[in-house]
Protein backbone atom coordinates (compact mmCIF):
# COMPACT_ATOMS: atom_id res chain seq x y z
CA UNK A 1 9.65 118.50 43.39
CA UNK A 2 12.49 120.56 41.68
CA UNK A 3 15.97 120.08 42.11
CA UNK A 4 18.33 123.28 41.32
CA UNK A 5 21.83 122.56 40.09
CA UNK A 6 24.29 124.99 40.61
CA UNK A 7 26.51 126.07 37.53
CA UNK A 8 28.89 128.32 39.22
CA UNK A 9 32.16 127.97 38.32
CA UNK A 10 34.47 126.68 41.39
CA UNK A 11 36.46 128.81 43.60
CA UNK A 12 39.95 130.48 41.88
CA UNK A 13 41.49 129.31 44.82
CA UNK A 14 40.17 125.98 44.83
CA UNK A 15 41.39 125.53 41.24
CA UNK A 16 45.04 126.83 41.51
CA UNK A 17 45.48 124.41 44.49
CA UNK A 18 44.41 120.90 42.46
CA UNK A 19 46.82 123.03 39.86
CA UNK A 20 50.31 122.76 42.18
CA UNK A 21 49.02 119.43 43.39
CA UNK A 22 49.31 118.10 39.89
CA UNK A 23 52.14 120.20 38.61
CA UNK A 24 54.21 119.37 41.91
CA UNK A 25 53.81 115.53 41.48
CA UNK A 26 56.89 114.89 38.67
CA UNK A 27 58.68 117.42 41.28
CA UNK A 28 57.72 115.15 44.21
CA UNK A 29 58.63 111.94 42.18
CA UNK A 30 62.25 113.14 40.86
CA UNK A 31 62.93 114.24 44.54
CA UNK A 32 61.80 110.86 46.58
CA UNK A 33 63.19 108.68 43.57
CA UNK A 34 66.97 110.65 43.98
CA UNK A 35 66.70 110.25 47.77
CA UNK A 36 66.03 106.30 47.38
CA UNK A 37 68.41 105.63 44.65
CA UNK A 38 70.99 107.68 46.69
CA UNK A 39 70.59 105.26 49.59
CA UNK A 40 71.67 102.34 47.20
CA UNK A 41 74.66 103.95 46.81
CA UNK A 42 75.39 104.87 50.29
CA UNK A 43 74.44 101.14 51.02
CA UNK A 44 76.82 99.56 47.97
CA UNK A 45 79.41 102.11 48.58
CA UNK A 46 79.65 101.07 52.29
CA UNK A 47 79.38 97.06 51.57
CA UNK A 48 82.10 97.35 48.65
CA UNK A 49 84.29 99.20 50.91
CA UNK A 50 84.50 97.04 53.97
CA UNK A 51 83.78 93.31 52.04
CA UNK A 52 85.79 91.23 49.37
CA UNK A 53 85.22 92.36 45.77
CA UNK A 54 81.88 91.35 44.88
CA UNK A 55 81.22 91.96 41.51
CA UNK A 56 77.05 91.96 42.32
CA UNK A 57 77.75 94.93 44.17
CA UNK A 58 80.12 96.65 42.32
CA UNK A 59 77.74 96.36 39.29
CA UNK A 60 74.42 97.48 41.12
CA UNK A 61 76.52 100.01 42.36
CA UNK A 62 77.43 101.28 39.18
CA UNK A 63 74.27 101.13 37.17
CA UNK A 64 72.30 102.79 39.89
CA UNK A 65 75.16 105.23 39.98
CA UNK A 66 73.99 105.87 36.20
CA UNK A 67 70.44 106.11 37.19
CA UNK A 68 71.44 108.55 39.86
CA UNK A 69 73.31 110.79 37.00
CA UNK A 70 69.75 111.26 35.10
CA UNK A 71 67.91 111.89 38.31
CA UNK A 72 70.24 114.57 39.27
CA UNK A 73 69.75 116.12 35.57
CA UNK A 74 65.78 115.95 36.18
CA UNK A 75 66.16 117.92 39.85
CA UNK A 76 68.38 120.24 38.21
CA UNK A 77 66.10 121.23 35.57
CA UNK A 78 63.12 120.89 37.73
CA UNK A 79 64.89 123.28 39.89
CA UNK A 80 66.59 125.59 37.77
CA UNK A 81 65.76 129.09 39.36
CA UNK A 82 67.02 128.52 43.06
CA UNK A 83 69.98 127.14 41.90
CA UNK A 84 70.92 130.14 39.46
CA UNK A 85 70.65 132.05 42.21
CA UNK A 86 72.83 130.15 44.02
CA UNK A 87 75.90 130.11 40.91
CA UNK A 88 75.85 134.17 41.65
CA UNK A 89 76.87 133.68 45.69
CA UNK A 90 80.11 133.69 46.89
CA UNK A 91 79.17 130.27 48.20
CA UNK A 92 79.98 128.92 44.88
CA UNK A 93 83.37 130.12 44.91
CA UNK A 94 83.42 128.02 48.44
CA UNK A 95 82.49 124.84 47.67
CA UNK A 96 84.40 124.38 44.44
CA UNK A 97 87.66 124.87 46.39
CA UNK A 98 86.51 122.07 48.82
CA UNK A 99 85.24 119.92 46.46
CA UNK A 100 88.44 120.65 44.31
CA UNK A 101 90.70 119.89 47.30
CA UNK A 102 89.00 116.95 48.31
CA UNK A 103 89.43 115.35 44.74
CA UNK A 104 93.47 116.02 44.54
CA UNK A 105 93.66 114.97 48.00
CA UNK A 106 92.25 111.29 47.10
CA UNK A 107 93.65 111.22 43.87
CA UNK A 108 97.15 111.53 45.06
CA UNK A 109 96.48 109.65 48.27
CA UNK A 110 99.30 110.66 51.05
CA UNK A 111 99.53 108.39 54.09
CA UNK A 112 96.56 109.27 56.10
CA UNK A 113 94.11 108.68 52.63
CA UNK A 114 96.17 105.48 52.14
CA UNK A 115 95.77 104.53 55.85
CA UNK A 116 92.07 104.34 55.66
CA UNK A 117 91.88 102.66 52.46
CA UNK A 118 93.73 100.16 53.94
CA UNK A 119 90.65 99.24 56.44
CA UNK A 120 89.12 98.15 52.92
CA UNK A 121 88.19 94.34 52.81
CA UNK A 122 88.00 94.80 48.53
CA UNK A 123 90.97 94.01 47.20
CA UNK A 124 89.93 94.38 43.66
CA UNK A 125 89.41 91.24 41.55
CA UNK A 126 93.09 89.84 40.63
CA UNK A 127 94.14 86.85 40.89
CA UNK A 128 97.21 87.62 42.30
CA UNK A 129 97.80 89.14 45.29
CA UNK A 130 101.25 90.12 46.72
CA UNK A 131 101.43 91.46 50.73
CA UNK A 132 104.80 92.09 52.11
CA UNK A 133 105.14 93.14 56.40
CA UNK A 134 107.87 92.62 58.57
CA UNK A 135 106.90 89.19 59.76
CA UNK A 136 105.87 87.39 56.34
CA UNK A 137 105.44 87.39 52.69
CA UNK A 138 101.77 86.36 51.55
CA UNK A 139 101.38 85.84 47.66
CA UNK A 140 97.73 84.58 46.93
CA UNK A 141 96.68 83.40 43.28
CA UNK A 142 93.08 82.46 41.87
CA UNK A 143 92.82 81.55 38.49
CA UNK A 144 89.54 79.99 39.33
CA UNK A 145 87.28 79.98 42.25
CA UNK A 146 87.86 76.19 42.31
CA UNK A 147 91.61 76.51 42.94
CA UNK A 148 92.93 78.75 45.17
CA UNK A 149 96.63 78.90 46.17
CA UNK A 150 98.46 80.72 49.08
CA UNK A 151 102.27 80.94 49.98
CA UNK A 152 103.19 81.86 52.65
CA UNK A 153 106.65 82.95 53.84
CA UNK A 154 107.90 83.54 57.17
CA UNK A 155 110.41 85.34 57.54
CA UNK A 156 114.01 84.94 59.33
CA UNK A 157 116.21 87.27 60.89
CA UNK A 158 118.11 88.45 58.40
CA UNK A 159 115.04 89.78 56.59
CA UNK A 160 114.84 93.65 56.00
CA UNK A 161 111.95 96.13 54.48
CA UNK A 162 114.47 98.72 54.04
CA UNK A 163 115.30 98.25 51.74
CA UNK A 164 113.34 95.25 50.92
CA UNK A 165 113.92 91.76 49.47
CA UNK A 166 113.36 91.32 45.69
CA UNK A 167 111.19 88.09 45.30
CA UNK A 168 110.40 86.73 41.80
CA UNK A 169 107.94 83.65 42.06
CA UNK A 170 107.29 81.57 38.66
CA UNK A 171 106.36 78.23 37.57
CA UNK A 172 108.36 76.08 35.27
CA UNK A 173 107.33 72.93 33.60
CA UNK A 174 108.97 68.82 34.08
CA UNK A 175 111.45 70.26 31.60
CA UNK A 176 112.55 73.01 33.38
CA UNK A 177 110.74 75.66 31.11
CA UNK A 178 109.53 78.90 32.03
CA UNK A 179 104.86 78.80 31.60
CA UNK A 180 103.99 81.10 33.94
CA UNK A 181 105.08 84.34 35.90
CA UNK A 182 103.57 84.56 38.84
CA UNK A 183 104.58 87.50 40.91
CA UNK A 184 107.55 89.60 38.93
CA UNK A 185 110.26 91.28 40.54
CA UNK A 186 110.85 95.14 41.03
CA UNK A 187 114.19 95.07 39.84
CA UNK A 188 115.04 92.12 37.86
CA UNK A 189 118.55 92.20 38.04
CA UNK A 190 118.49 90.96 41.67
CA UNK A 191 116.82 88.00 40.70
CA UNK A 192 119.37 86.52 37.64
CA UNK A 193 117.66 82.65 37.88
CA UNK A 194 113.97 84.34 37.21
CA UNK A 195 115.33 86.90 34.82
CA UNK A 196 117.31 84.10 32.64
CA UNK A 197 113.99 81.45 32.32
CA UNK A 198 111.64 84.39 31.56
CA UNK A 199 113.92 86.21 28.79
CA UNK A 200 113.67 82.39 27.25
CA UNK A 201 109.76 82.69 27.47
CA UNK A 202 109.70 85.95 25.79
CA UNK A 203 112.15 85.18 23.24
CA UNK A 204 109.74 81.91 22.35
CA UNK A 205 106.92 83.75 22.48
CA UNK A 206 108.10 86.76 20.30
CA UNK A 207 109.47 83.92 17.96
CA UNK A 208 106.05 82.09 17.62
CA UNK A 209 104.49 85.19 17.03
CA UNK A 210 106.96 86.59 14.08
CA UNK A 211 105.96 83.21 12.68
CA UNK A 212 102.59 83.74 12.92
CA UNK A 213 102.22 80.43 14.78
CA UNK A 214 100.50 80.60 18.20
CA UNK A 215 100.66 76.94 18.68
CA UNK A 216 104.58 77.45 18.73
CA UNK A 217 104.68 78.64 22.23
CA UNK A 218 101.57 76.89 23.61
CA UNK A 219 101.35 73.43 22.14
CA UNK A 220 102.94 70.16 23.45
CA UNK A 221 106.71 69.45 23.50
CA UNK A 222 109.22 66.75 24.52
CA UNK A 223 109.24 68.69 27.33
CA UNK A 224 105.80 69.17 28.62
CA UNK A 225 103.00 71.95 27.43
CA UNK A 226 104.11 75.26 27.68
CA UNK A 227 100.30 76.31 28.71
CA UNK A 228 99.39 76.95 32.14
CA UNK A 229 95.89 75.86 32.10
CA UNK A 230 97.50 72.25 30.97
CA UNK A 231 98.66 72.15 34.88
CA UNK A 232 97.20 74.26 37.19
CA UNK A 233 93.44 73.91 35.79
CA UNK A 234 93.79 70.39 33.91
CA UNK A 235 90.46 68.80 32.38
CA UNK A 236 91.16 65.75 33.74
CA UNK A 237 93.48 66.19 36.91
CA UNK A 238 94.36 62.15 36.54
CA UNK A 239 96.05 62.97 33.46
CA UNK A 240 97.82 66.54 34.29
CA UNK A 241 101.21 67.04 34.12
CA UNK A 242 103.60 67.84 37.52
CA UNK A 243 104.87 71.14 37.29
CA UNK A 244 107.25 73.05 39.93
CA UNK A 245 106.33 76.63 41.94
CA UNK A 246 109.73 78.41 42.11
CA UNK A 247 110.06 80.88 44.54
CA UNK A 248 114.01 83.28 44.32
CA UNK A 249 114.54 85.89 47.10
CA UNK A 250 117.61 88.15 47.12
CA UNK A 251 118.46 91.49 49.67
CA UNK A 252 119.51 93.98 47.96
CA UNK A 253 123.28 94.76 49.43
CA UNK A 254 123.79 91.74 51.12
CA UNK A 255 126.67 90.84 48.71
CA UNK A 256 125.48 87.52 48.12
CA UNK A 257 123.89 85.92 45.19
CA UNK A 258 120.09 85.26 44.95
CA UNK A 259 118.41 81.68 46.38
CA UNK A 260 115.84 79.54 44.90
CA UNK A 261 113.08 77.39 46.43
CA UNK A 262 111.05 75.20 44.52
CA UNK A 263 108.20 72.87 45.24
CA UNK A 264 106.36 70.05 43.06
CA UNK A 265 102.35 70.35 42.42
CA UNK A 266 100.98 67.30 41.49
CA UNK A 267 96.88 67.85 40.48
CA UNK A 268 96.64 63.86 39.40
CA UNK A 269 98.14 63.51 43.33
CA UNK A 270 96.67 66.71 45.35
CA UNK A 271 98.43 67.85 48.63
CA UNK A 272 96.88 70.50 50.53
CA UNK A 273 99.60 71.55 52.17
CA UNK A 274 103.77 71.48 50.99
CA UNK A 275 106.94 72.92 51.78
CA UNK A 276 109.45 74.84 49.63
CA UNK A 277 112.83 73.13 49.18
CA UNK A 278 116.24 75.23 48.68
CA UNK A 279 117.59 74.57 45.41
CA UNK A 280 120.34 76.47 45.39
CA UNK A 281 121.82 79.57 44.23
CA UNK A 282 122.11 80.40 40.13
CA UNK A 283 125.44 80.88 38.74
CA UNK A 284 126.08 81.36 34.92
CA UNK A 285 127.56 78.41 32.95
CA UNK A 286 129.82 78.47 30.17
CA UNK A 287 127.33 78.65 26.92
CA UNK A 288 125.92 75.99 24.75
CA UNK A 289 127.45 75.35 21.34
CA UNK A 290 124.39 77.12 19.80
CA UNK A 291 126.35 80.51 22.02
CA UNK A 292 122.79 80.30 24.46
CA UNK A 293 123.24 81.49 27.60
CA UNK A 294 123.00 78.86 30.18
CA UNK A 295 122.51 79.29 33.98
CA UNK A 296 122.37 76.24 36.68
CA UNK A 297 121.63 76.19 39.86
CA UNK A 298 124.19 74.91 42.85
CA UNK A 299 124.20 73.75 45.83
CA UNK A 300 124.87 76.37 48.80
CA UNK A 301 128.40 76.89 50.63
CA UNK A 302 130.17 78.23 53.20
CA UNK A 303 130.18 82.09 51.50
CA UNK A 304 126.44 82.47 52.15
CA UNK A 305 125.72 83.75 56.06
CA UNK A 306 123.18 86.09 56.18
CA UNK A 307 121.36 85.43 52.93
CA UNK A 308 120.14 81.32 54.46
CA UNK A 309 118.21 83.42 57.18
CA UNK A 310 116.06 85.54 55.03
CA UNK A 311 112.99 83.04 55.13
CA UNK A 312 112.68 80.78 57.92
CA UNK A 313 110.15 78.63 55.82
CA UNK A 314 107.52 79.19 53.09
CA UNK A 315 104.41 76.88 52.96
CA UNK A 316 102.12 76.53 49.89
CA UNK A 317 98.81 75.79 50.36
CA UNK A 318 96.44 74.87 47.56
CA UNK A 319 92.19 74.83 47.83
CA UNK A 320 90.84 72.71 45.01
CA UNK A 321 87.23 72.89 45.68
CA UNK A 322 86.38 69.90 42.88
């Protein structure tokens, strides 16, 4: 029996078609590999809009907005005729007008753009956070997600957005030092107690530092440490030190001098829950026999009316999770 084998060469048609197959599939890869890496970002971009900062999705976000960038490259060049054709349409013109719009629109953000961002559950990733409305002041601070501390002031009738209260809230060590600035005022000058401990913090700090001695400002004194971390995030929170939250408030106009509230945080004895204290108001004394200028704070008279009914009380709570 004899078997014939044909040798004819296949079809032209038959050829050019496994051809395109293979030539299309980098084509067909680019294209399904920029669709699914742009529905990451749709996905990220929606969750980091409307949840806390999350810095998981902000970062998958990102790099896969960096893989995106090269994919778009690839179906660029993998496309390069259609789309010279369409950089010679008037369409072209079109487009960049409305992108170009739509980028100084959001970049300069008017009320409507700042309206919706507004809706946005990420906050960015500060620790401090300062909201201001007509019915309270909320100042949050995280130095760690183990401690987390919230004030919150409610406000009285004498309270006014327009323009609004300038609030300057600090912390101060057993010795009455300025450590730590906590929320800093728009315009200092309203705020004279704040503005005289923290120009006594800089000037020890810019001191320590023309000496070339760090451990100046932040090491142990008679007085207490001069380093946050020794109170608010002690190692040991048996052995921490007390230190005070000060909290001064002054309307602008009002014609009446700044008040001060102040609070005492005990780690080694935790409280979840405290109330500020009035103080007092700040009045400059005569100075010290060095010529420093010294400020004290006294108790309130008869002369302040409207100023006593700014806050109607301001509670500090405090999350230690450990």
């Amino acid at each position: 029996m004899i078997f014939s084998v044909s040798t004819e060469p296949s079809s032209p048609a038959m050829s050019n078609k496994s051809k395109r197959q293979l030539g299309t599939l980098p084509r067909r890869a680019v294209s399904l590999l920029t669709a699914l890496t742009f529905l990451v970002l749709a996905v990220t971009g929606v969750l980091a809009f409307i949840q806390p900062f999350s810095i998981g999705i902000i970062g998958l976000h990102s790099l896969m907005g960096f893989v995106f960038i090269v994919l778009i490259g690839l179906h660029i060049f993998n496309n390069s005729r259609p789309l010279s054709s369409y950089l010679r349409s008037k369409t072209l013109w079109a487009t960049l007008a409305f992108t170009a719009v739509l980028t100084l629109l959001f970049w300069w953000q008017p009320s409507p753009v700042k309206t919706v961002l507004g809706w946005s559950g990420n906050l960015g990733p500060a620790m401090e956070r300062f909201e201001m409305s007509e019915d309270e002041m909320v100042f949050d601070y995280s130095p760690s997600p183990d401690y987390k501390m919230r004030l919150n002031v409610k406000t009285g009738p004498s309270y006014d957005t327009s323009p609004p209260p300038q609030v300057a809230i600090w912390l101060e060590n057993q010795g009455g030092y300025h450590i730590k600035t906590l929320l800093e005022p728009k315009e200092k000058f309203e705020t004279s107690y704040w503005s005289f401990k923290h120009a006594g913090w800089e000037k020890a700090k810019r001191e320590a530092e023309a000496e070339k001695d760090i451990d100046a400002v932040t090491s142990p004194t008679a007085n207490g440490s001069f380093d946050p971390a020794d109170y608010i995030l002690p190692s040991d929170s048996k052995e921490s030190n007390p230190y005070q939250l000060l909290l001064e408030i002054n309307q602008p106009g009002d014609n009446q001098s700044s008040l001060v509230y102040a609070v005492e945080i005990d780690n080694s004895l935790p409280r979840g829950y405290q109330l500020l204290d009035l103080k007092g108001f700040p009045k400059r004394e005569a100075d010290d026999e060095k010529g420093k200028e010294v400020w004290g704070l006294y108790y309130v008279d008869e002369s302040f009316t409207t100023a006593l009914d700014l806050i109607d009380s301001a509670l500090l709570t405090i999350d230690r999770a450990k």
